[in-house]
Protein backbone atom coordinates (compact mmCIF):
# COMPACT_ATOMS: atom_id res chain seq x y z
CA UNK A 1 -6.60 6.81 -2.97
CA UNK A 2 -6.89 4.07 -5.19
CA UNK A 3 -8.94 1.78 -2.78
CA UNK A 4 -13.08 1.55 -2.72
CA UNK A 5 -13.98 1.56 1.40
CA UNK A 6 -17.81 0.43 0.52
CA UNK A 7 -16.37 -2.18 -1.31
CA UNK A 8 -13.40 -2.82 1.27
CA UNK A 9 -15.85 -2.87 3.74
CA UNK A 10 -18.19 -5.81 2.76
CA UNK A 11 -14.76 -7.82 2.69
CA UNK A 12 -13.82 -7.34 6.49
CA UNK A 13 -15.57 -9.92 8.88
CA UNK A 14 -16.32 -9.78 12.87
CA UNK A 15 -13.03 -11.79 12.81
CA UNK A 16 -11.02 -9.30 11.41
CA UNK A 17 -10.02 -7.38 14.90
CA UNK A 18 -6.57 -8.44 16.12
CA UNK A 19 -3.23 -9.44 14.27
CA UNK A 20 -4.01 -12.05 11.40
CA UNK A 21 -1.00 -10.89 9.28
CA UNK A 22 -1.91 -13.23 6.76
CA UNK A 23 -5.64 -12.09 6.26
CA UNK A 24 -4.86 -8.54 6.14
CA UNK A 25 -2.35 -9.31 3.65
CA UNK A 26 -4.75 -11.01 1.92
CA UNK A 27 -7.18 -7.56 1.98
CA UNK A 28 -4.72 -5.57 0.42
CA UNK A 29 -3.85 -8.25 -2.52
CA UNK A 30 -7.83 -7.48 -2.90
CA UNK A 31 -7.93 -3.91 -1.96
CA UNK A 32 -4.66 -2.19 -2.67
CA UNK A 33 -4.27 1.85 -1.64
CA UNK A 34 -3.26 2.72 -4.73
CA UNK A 35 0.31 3.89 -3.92
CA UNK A 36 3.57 1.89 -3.55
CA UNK A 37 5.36 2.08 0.79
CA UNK A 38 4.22 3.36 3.68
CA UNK A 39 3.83 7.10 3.52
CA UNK A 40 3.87 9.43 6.63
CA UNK A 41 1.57 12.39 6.69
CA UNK A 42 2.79 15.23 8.53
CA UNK A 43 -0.03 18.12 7.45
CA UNK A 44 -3.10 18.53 7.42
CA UNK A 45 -4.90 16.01 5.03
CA UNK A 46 -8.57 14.81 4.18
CA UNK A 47 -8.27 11.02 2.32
CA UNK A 48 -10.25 10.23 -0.11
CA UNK A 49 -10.79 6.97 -1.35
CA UNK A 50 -11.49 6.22 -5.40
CA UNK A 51 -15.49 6.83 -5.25
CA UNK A 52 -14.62 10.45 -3.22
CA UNK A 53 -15.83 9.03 0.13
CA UNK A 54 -13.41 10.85 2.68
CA UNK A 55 -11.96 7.84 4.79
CA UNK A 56 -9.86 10.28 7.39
CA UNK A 57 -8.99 13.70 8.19
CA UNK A 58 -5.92 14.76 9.75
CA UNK A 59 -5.61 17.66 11.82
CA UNK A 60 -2.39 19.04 13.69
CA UNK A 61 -2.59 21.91 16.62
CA UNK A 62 -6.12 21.08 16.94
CA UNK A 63 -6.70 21.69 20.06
CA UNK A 64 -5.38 24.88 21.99
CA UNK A 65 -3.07 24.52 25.24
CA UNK A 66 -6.01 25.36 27.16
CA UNK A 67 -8.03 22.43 26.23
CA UNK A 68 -4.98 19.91 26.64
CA UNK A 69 -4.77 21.07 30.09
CA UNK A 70 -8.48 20.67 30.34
CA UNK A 71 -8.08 16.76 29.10
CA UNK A 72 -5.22 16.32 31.41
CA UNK A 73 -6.93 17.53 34.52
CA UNK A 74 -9.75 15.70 33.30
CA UNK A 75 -8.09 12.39 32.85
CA UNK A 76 -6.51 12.59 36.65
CA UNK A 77 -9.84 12.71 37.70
CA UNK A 78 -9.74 8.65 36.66
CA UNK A 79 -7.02 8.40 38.13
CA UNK A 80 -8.69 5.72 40.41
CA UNK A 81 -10.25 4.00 37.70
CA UNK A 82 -7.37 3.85 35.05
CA UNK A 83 -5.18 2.22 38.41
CA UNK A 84 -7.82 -0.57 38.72
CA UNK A 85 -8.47 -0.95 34.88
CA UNK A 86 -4.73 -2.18 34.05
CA UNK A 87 -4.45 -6.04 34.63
CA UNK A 88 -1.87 -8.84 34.96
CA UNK A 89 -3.14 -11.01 31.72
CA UNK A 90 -6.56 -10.55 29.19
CA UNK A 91 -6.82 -8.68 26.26
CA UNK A 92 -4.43 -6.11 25.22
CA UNK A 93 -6.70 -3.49 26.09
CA UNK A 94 -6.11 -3.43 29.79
CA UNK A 95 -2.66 -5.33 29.59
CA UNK A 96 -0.42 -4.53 31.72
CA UNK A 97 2.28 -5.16 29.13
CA UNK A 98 1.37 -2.41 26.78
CA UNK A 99 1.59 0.01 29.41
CA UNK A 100 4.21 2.33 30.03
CA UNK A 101 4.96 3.94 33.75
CA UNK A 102 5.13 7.68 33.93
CA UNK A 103 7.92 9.36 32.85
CA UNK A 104 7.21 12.48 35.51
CA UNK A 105 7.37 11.13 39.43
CA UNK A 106 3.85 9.19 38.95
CA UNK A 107 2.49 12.48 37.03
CA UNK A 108 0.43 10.50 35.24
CA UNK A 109 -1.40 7.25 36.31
CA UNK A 110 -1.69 4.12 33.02
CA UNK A 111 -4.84 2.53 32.22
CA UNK A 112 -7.58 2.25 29.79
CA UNK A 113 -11.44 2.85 30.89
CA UNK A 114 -14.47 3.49 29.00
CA UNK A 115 -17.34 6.14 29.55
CA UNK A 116 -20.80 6.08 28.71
CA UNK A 117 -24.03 7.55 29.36
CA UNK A 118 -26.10 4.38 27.89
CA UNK A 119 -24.55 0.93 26.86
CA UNK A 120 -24.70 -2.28 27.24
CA UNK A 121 -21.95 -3.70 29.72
CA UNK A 122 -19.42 -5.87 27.58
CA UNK A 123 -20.85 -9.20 26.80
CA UNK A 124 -23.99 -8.60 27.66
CA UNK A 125 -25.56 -6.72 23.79
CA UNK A 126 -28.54 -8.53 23.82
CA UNK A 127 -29.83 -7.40 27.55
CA UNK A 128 -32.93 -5.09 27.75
CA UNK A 129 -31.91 -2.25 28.73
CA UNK A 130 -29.00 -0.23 28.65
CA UNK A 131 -27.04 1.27 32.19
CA UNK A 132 -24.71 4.11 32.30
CA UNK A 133 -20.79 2.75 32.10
CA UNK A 134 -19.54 1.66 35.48
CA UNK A 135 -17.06 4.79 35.35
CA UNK A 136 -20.07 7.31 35.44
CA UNK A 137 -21.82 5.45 38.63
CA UNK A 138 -19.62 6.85 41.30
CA UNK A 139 -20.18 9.87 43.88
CA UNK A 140 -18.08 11.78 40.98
CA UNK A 141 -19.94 10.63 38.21
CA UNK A 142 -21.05 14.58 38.26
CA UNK A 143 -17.56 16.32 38.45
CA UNK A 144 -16.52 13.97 35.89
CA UNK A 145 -18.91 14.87 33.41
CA UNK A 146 -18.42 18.59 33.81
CA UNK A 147 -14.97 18.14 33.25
CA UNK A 148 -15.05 16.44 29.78
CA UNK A 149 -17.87 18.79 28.61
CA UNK A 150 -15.60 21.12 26.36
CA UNK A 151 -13.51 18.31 24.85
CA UNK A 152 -17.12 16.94 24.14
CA UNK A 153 -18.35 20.15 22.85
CA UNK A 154 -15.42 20.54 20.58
CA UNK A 155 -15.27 16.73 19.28
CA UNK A 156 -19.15 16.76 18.61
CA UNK A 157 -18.77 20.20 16.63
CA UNK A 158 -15.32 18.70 15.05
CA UNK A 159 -18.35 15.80 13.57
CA UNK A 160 -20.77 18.58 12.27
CA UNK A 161 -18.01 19.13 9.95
CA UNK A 162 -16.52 16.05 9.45
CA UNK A 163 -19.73 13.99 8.74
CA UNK A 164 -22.85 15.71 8.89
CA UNK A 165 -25.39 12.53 8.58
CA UNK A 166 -23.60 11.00 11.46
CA UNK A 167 -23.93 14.32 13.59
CA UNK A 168 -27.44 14.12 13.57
CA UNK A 169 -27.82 10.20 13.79
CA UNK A 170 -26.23 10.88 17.12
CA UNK A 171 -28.33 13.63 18.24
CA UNK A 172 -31.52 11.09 17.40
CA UNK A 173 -30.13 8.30 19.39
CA UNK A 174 -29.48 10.71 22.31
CA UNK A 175 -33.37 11.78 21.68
CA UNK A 176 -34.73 8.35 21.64
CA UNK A 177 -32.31 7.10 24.60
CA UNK A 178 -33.81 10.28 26.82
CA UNK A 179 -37.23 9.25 25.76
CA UNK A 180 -36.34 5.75 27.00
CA UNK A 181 -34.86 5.97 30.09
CA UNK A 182 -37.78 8.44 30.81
CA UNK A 183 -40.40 6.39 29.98
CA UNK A 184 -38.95 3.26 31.83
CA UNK A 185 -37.87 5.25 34.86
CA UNK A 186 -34.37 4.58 34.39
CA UNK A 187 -33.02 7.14 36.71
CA UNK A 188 -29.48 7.24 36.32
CA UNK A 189 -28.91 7.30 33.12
CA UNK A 190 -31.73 10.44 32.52
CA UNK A 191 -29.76 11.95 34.81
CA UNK A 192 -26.36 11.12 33.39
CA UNK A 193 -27.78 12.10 29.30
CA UNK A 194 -28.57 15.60 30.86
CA UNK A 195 -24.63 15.88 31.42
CA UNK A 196 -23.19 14.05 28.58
CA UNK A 197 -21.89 17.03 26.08
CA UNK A 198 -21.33 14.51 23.00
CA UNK A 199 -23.35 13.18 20.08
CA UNK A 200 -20.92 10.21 20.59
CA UNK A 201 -22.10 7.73 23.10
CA UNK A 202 -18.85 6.69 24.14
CA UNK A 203 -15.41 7.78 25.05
CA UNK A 204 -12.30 5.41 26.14
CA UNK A 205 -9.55 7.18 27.72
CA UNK A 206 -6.58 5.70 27.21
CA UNK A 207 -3.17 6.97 29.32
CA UNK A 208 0.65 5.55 28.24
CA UNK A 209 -0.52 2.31 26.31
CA UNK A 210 1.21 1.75 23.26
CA UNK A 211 -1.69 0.04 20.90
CA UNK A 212 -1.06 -2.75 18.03
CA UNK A 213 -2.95 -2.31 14.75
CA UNK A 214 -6.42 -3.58 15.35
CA UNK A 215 -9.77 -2.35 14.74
CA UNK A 216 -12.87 -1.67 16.76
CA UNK A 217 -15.65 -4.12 15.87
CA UNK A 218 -17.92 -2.07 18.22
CA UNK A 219 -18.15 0.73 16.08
CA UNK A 220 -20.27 1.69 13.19
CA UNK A 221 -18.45 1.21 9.50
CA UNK A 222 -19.50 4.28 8.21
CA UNK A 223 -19.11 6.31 11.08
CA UNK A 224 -15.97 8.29 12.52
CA UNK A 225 -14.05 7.99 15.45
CA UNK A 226 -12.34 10.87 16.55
CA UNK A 227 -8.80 10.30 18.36
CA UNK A 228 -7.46 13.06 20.13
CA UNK A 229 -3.99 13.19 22.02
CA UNK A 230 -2.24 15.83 24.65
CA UNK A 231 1.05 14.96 27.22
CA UNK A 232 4.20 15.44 27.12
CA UNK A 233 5.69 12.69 24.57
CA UNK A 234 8.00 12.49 21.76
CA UNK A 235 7.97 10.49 18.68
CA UNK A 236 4.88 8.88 18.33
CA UNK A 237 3.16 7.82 15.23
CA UNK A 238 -0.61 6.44 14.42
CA UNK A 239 -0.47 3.58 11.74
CA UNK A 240 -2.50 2.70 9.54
CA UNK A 241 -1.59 -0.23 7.18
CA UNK A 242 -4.73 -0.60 5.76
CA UNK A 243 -4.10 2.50 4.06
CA UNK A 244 -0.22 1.75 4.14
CA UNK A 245 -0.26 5.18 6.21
CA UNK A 246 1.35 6.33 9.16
CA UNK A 247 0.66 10.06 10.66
CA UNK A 248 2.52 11.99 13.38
CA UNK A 249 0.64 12.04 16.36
CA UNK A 250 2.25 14.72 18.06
CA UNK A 251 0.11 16.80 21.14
CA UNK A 252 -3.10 18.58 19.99
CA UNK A 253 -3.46 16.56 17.01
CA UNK A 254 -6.72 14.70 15.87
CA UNK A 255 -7.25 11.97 13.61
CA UNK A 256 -11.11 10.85 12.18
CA UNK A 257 -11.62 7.90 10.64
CA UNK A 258 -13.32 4.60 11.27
CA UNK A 259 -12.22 2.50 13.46
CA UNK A 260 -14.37 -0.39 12.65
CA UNK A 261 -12.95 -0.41 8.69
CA UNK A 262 -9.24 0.79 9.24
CA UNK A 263 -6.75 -1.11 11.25
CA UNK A 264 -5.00 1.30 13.09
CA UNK A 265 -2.07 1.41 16.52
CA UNK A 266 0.07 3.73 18.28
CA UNK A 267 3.53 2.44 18.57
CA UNK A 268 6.95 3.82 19.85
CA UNK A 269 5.84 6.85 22.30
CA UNK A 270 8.35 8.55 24.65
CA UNK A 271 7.26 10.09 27.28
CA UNK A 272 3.82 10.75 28.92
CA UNK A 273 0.67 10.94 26.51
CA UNK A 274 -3.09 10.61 27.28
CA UNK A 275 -5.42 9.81 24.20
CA UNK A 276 -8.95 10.30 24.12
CA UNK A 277 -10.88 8.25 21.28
CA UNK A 278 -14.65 8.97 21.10
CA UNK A 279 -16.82 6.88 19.19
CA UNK A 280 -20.66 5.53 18.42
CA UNK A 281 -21.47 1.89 19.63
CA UNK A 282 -23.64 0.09 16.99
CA UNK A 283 -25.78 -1.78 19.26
CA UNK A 284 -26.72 2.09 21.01
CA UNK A 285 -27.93 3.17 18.06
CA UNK A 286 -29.75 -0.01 17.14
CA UNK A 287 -31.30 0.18 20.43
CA UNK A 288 -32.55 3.14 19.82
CA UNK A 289 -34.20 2.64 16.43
CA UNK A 290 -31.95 5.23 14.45
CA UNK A 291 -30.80 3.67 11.11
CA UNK A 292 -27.06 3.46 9.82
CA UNK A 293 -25.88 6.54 7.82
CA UNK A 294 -24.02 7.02 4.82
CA UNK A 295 -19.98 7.23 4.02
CA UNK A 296 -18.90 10.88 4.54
CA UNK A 297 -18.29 12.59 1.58
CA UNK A 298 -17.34 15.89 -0.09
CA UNK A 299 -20.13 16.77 -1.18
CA UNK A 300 -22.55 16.16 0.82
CA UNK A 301 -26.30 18.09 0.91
CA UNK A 302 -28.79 17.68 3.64
C-alpha cells in the first residue's frame, strides 16, 4: 500500500478514538492508501504499507472446529459477567444498543468484559500497583483460566510469527510483572500469571455487539492485536477505512493489526458470533520497564 504507518502514526492524537468523520477525512487527504474504493479481502493476505512494514494479516479457517467449540464453551463460562457488563447508557462498549439478543433460545448471553492477569483498573493508570481484572477475582477465576489456555497458546504462537520483537516484549513484561508481584507480595495476581497462557496481557471478549470504526488508544502503535471470531453468523464484515478495507469475517477467521493506528468495526452480523480480541496495554508494559518495539516487518532478524 501506498500509505507510510510510521509516518501515519505520528499524525493520530489521543483524540482520535471515536467517530470524527471530518478528522479522519482529513488523515486520508494526508495519508492516502494508495488505491481508489473500498476493497474487500476475501483470502488470505499480509498488507504492507510503502516502507514494507506489514500493517495486517488476514487469515481465514484459522482456527479448527475444535478450538471454536473450545472459545464458545469458554465464553459461557462469562456468562454471568457479560449479563452484568451490558448497560442502559455509557460508552458504546457496554451499550446496550449495540447489542444484539441471541438468535438460538438465549444460546448465547451479549456483553463485553475484559480479562487480565495485571492492569490497572480503568481510570486509575497512574496507581501503584497493578490488580488482576475484576473478571479473574471470582471463585472461578481458576476454571476460567484453564479454559482460555489453548486459544491463548495458539494466539501467542500466531505472534511468534506475526511479530517476533513484540513476542518477546511480552514474555519480558510477564517476567518483570512475576518478579513484581513476588517481590511485593501481591498474591493474586502471582497466582493468576502462573495461569495466564498469553504473552498478551489482555483479552476482551466480546459476544453479539456490532462495533463502529474506532480505535483502541490503550494499545501499543506498533504492536498487534489479534481478533479472532467463532458462532454461528452470517454476513459479517471487519472495516477498516483507514486502509479503505473491509475483510470477511466469517467463523475461524483472524485478523492482526493494530488497533491503536487503524480504525476498525464490525457491522451488519446475522446471527450469533463471539469475538475474542487480545491485545498489550501500554501502561503494562511501561510498568514493567520493557521498552516499545519496532513495526513488524518482512524481514525481520533477531
Amino acid at each position: 500500500m501506498q500509505i507510510d504507518i510510521a509516518r501515519y502514526s505520528k499524525l493520530i492524537s489521543l483524540k482520535d478514538t471515536e467517530h470524527n468523520e471530518e478528522r479522519e477525512e482529513k488523515l486520508l487527504e494526508r495519508c492516502p492508501p494508495g488505491h481508489e474504493g473500498t476493497k474487500l479481502v476475501e483470502i488470505p493476505t499480509t498488507i504492507l504499507d510503502a516502507s514494507g512494514a506489514i500493517t495486517a494479516w488476514y487469515l481465514l479457517d484459522a482456527l479448527t472446529d475444535a478450538t471454536q467449540k473450545e472459545i464458545w464453551a469458554a465464553s459461557n463460562l462469562l456468562a454471568p459477567m457479560l449479563e452484568k457488563s451490558v448497560k442502559v447508557d455509557g460508552n458504546w462498549q457496554t451499550n446496550q444498543g449495540w447489542f444484539n439478543p441471541s438468535s438460538e433460545n438465549d444460546a448465547l448471553t451479549p456483553g463485553c468484559i475484559n480479562l487480565s492477569p495485571a492492569w490497572f483498573q480503568q481510570g486509575h493508570e497512574n496507581q501503584l500497583d497493578l490488580e488482576v481484572s475484576a473478571s479473574l477475582k471470582g471463585a472461578s477465576s481458576e476454571k476460567i483460566l484453564k479454559a482460555i489456555a489453548w486459544p491463548a497458546a495458539i494466539a501467542t504462537a500466531a505472534l511468534r510469527v506475526m511479530h517476533p520483537e513484540q513476542y518477546w516484549a511480552g514474555l519480558r513484561a510477564f517476567t518483570s510483572l512475576g518478579e513484581k508481584a513476588e517481590s511485593k507480595e501481591l498474591l493474586k495476581m502471582s497466582e493468576t500469571l502462573q495461569y495466564w497462557a498469553s504473552v498478551f496481557n489482555s483479552l476482551s471478549v466480546i459476544c453479539n455487539r456490532q462495533t463502529p470504526n474506532h480505535r483502541d488508544h490503550l494499545s501499543i502503535l506498533e504492536c498487534f492485536n489479534i481478533l479472532t471470531t467463532v458462532g454461528n453468523y452470517s454476513n459479517a464484515r471487519m472495516s477498516m477505512p483507514s486502509l479503505w478495507l473491509e475483510f470477511g469475517y466469517d467463523p475461524g477467521c483472524m485478523i492482526v493489526f493494530s488497533g491503536r493506528l487503524v480504525r476498525h468495526g464490525i457491522h451488519a452480523v446475522e446471527g450469533d458470533q463471539i469475538a475474542w480480541a487480545w491485545y498489550m496495554r501500554d501502561s503494562i508494559h511501561v510498568y514493567a520497564g520493557v521498552p516499545s518495539c519496532g513495526w513488524a516487518r518482512v524481514n525481520y532478524r533477531q
